[in-house]
Each structure stands twice: as structure tokens, then as C-alpha cells.
PDB file of N, CA and C in Angstrom:
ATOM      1  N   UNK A   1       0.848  -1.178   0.000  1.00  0.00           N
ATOM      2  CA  UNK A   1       0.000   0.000   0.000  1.00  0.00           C
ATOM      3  C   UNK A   1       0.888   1.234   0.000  1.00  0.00           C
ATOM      4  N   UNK A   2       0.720   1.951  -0.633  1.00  0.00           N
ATOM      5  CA  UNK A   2       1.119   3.435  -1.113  1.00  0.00           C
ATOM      6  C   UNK A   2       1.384   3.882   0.732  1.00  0.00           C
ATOM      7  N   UNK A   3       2.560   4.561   0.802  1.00  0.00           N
ATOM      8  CA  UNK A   3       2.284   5.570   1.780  1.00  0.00           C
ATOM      9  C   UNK A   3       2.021   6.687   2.296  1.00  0.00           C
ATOM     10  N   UNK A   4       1.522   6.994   0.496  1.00  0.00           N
ATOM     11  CA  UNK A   4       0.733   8.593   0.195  1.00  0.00           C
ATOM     12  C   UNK A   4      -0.417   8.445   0.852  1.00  0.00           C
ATOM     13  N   UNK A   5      -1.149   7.395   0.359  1.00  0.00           N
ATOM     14  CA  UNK A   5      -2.455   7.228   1.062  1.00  0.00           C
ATOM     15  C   UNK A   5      -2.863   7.110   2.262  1.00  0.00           C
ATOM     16  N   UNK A   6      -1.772   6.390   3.228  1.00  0.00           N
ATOM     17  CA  UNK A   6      -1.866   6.341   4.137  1.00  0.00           C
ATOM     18  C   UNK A   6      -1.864   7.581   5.037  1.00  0.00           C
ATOM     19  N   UNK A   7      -1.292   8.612   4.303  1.00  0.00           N
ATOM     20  CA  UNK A   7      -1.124   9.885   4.714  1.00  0.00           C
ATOM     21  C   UNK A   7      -2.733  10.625   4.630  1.00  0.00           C
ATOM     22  N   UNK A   8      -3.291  10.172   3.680  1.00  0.00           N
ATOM     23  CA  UNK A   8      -5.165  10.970   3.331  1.00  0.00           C
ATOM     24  C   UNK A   8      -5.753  10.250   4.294  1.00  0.00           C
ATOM     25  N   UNK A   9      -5.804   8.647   4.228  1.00  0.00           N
ATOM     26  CA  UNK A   9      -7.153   7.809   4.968  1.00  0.00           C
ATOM     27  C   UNK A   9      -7.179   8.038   6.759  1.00  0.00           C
ATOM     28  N   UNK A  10      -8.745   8.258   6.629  1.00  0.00           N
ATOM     29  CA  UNK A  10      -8.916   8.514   8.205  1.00  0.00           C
ATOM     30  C   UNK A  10      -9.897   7.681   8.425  1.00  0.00           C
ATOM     31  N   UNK A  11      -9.659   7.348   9.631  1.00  0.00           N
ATOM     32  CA  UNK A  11     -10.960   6.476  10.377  1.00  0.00           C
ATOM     33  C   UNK A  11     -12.191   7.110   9.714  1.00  0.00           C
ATOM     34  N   UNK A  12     -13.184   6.650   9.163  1.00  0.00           N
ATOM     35  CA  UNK A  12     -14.394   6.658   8.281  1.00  0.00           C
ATOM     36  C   UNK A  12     -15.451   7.408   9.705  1.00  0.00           C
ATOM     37  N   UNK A  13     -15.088   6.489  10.803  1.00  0.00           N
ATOM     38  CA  UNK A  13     -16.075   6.895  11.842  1.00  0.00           C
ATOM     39  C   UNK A  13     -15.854   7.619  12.605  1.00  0.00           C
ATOM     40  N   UNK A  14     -14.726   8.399  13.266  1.00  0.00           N
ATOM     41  CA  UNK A  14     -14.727   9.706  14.080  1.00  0.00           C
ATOM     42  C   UNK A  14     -13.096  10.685  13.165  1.00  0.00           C
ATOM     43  N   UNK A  15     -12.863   9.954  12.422  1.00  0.00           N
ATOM     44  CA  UNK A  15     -11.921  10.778  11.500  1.00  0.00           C
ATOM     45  C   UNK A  15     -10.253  10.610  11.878  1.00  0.00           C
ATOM     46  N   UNK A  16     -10.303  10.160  12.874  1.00  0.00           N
ATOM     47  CA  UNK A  16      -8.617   9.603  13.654  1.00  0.00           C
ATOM     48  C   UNK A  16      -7.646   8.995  12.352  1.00  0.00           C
ATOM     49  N   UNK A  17      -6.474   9.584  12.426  1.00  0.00           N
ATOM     50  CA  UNK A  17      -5.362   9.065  11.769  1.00  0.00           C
ATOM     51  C   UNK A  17      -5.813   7.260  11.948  1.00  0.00           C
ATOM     52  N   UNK A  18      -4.792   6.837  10.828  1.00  0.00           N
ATOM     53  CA  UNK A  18      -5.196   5.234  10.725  1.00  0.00           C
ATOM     54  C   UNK A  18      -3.276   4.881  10.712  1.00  0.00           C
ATOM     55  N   UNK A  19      -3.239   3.736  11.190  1.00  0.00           N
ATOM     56  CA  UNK A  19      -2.009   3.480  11.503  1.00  0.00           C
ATOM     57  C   UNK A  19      -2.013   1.835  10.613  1.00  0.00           C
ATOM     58  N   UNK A  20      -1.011   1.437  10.060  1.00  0.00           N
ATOM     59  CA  UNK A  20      -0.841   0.392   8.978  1.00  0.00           C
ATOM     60  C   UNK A  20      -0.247  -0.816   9.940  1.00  0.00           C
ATOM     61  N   UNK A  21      -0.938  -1.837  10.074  1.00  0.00           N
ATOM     62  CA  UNK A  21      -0.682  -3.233  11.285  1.00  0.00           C
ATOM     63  C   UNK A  21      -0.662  -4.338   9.947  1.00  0.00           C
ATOM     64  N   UNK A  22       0.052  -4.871   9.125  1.00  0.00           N
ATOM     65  CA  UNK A  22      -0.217  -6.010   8.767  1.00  0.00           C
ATOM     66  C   UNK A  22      -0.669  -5.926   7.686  1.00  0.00           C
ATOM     67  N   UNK A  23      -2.031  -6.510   7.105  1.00  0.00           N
ATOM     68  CA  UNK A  23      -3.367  -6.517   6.419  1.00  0.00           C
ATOM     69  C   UNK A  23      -3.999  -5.629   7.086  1.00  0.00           C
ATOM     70  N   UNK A  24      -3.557  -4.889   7.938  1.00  0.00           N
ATOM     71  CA  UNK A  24      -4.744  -3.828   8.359  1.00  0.00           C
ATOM     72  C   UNK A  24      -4.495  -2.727   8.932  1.00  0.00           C
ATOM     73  N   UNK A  25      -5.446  -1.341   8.171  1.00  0.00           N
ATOM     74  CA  UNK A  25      -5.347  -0.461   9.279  1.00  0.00           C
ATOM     75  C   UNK A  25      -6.120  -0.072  10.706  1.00  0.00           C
ATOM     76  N   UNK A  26      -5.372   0.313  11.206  1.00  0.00           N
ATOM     77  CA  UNK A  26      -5.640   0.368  12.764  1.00  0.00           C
ATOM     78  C   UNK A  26      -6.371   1.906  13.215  1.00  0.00           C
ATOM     79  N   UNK A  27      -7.461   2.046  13.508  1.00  0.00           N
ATOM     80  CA  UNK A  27      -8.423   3.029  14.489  1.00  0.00           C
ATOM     81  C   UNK A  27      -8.126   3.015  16.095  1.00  0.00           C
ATOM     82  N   UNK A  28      -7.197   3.640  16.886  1.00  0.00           N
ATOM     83  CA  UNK A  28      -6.779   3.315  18.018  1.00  0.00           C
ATOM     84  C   UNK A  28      -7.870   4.233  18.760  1.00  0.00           C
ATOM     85  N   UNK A  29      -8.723   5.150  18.803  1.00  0.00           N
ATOM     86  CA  UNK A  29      -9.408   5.265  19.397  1.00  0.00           C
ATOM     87  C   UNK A  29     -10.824   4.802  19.491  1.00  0.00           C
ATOM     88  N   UNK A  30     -11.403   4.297  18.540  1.00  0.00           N
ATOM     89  CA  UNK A  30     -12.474   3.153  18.119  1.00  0.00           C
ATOM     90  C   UNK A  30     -11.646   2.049  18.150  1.00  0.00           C
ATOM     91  N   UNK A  31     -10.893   1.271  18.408  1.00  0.00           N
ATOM     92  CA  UNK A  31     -10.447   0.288  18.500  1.00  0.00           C
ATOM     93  C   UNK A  31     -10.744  -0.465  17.262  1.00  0.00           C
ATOM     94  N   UNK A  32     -10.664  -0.370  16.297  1.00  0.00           N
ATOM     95  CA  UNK A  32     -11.474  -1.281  14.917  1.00  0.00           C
ATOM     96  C   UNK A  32     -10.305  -1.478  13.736  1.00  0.00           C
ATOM     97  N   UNK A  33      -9.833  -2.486  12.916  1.00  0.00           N
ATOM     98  CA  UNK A  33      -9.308  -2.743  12.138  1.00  0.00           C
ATOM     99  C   UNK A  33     -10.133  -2.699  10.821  1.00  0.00           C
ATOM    100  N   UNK A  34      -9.496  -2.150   9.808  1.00  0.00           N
ATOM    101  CA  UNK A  34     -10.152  -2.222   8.727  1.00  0.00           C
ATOM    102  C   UNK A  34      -9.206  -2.891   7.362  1.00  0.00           C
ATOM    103  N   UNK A  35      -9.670  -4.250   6.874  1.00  0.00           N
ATOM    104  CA  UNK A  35      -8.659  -4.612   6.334  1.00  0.00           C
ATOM    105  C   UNK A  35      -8.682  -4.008   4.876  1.00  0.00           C
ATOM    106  N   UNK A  36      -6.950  -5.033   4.130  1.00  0.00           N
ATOM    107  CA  UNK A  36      -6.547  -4.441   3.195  1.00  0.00           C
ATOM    108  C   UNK A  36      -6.218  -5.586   2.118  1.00  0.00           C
ATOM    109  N   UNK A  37      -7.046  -5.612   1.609  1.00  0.00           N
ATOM    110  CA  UNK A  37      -6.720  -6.763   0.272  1.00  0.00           C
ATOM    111  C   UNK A  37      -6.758  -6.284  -0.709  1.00  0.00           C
ATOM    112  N   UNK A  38      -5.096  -6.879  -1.458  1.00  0.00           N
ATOM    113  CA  UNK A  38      -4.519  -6.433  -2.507  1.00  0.00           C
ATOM    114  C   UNK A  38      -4.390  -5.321  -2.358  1.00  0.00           C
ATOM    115  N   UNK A  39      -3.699  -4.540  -1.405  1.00  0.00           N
ATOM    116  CA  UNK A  39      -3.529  -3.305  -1.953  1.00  0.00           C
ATOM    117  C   UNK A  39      -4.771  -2.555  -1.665  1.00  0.00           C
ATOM    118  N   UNK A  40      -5.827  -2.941  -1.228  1.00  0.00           N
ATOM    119  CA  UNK A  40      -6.999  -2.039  -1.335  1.00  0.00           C
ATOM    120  C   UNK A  40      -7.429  -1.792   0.000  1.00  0.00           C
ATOM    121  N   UNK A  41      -7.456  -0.741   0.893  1.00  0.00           N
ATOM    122  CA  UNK A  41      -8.224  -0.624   2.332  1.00  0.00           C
ATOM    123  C   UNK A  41      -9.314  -0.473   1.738  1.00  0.00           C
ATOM    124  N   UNK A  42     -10.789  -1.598   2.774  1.00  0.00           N
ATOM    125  CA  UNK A  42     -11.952  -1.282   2.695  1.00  0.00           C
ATOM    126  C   UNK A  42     -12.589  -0.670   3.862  1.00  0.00           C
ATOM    127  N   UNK A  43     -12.852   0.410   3.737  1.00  0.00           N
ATOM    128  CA  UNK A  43     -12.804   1.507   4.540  1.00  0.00           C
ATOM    129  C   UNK A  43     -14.278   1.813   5.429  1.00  0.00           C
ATOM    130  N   UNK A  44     -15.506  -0.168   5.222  1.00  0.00           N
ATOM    131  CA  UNK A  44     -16.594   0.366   5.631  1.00  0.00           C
ATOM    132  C   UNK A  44     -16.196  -0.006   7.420  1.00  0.00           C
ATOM    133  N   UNK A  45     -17.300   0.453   7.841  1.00  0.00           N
ATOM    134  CA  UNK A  45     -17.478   0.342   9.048  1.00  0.00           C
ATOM    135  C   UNK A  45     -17.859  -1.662   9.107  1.00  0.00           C
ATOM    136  N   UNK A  46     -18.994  -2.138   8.095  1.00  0.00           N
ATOM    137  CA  UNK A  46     -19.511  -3.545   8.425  1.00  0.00           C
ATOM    138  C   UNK A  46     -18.569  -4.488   7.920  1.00  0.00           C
ATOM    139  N   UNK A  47     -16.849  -3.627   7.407  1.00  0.00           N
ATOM    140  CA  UNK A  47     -15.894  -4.615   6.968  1.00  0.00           C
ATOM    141  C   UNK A  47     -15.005  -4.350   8.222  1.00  0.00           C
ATOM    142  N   UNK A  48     -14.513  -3.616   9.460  1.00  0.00           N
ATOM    143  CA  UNK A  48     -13.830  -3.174  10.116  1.00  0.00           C
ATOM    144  C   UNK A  48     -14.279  -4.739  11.204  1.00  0.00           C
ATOM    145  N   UNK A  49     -13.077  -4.910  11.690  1.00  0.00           N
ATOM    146  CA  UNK A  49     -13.343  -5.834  13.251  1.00  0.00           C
ATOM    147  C   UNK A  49     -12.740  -5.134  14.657  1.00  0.00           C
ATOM    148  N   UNK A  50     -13.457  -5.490  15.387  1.00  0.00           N
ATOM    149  CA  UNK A  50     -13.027  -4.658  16.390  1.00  0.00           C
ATOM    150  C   UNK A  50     -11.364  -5.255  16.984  1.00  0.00           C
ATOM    151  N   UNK A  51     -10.868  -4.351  17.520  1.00  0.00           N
ATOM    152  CA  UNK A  51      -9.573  -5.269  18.270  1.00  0.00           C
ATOM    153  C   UNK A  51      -9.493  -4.717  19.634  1.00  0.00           C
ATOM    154  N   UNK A  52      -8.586  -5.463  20.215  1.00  0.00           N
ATOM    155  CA  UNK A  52      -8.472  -5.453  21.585  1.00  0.00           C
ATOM    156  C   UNK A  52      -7.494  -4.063  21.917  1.00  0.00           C
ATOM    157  N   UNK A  53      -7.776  -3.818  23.064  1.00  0.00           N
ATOM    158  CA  UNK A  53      -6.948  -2.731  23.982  1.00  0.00           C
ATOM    159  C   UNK A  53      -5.333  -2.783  23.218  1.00  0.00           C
ATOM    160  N   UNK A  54      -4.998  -4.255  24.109  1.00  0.00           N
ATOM    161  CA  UNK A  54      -3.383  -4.610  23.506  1.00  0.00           C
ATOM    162  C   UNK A  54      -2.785  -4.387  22.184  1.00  0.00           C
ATOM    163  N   UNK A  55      -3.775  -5.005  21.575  1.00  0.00           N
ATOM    164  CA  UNK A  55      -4.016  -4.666  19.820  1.00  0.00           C
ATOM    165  C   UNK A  55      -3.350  -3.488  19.211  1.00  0.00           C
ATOM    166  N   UNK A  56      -4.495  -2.578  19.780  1.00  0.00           N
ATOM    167  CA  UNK A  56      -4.711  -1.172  18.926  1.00  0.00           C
ATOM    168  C   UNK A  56      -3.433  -0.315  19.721  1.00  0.00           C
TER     169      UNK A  56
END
């Protein structure tokens, strides 16, 4: 994934920077992962999983 983009995408749901974990970006104040296949973040809320304290 580009790290231009990573620089635009914000948490969809309160707007928080998104931080790059893996296959996924990370919402540390919603606690929610939103994954990334191929190259693509899907950026809905009913594709996001929640993660744990430790996690995020």
C-alpha cells in the first residue's frame, strides 16, 4: 500500500489518523481494524473488526 495514502485515509467513523498493522489499518481510538486486500483498504465500518486494547 502506497504511503501517500496512508497519509489521506482517516478512520471513516470519528476521522482519527489510521495506523498500517499487517493486512490492516488500525483506528486506536475506536479500536477497529479495517482490512486491506490487494492493496486495497476497505474503509466500511460492516468490513472493520473490532480489536483489543493490547491490539490497537
Amino acid at each position: 500500500m502506497d504511503s501517500r495514502l496512508l497519509d489521506i485515509l482517516v478512520c471513516p467513523v470519528c476521522k482519527s489518523a489510521l495506523e498500517k498493522t499487517g493486512d490492516e489499518l488500525i483506528c486506536k481510538p475506536c479500536r477497529l481494524a479495517y482490512p486491506i486486500r490487494d492493496d486495497i483498504p476497505f474503509m466500511l465500518e460492516s468490513e472493520a473488526r473490532p480489536v483489543k486494547t493490547e491490539d490497537a
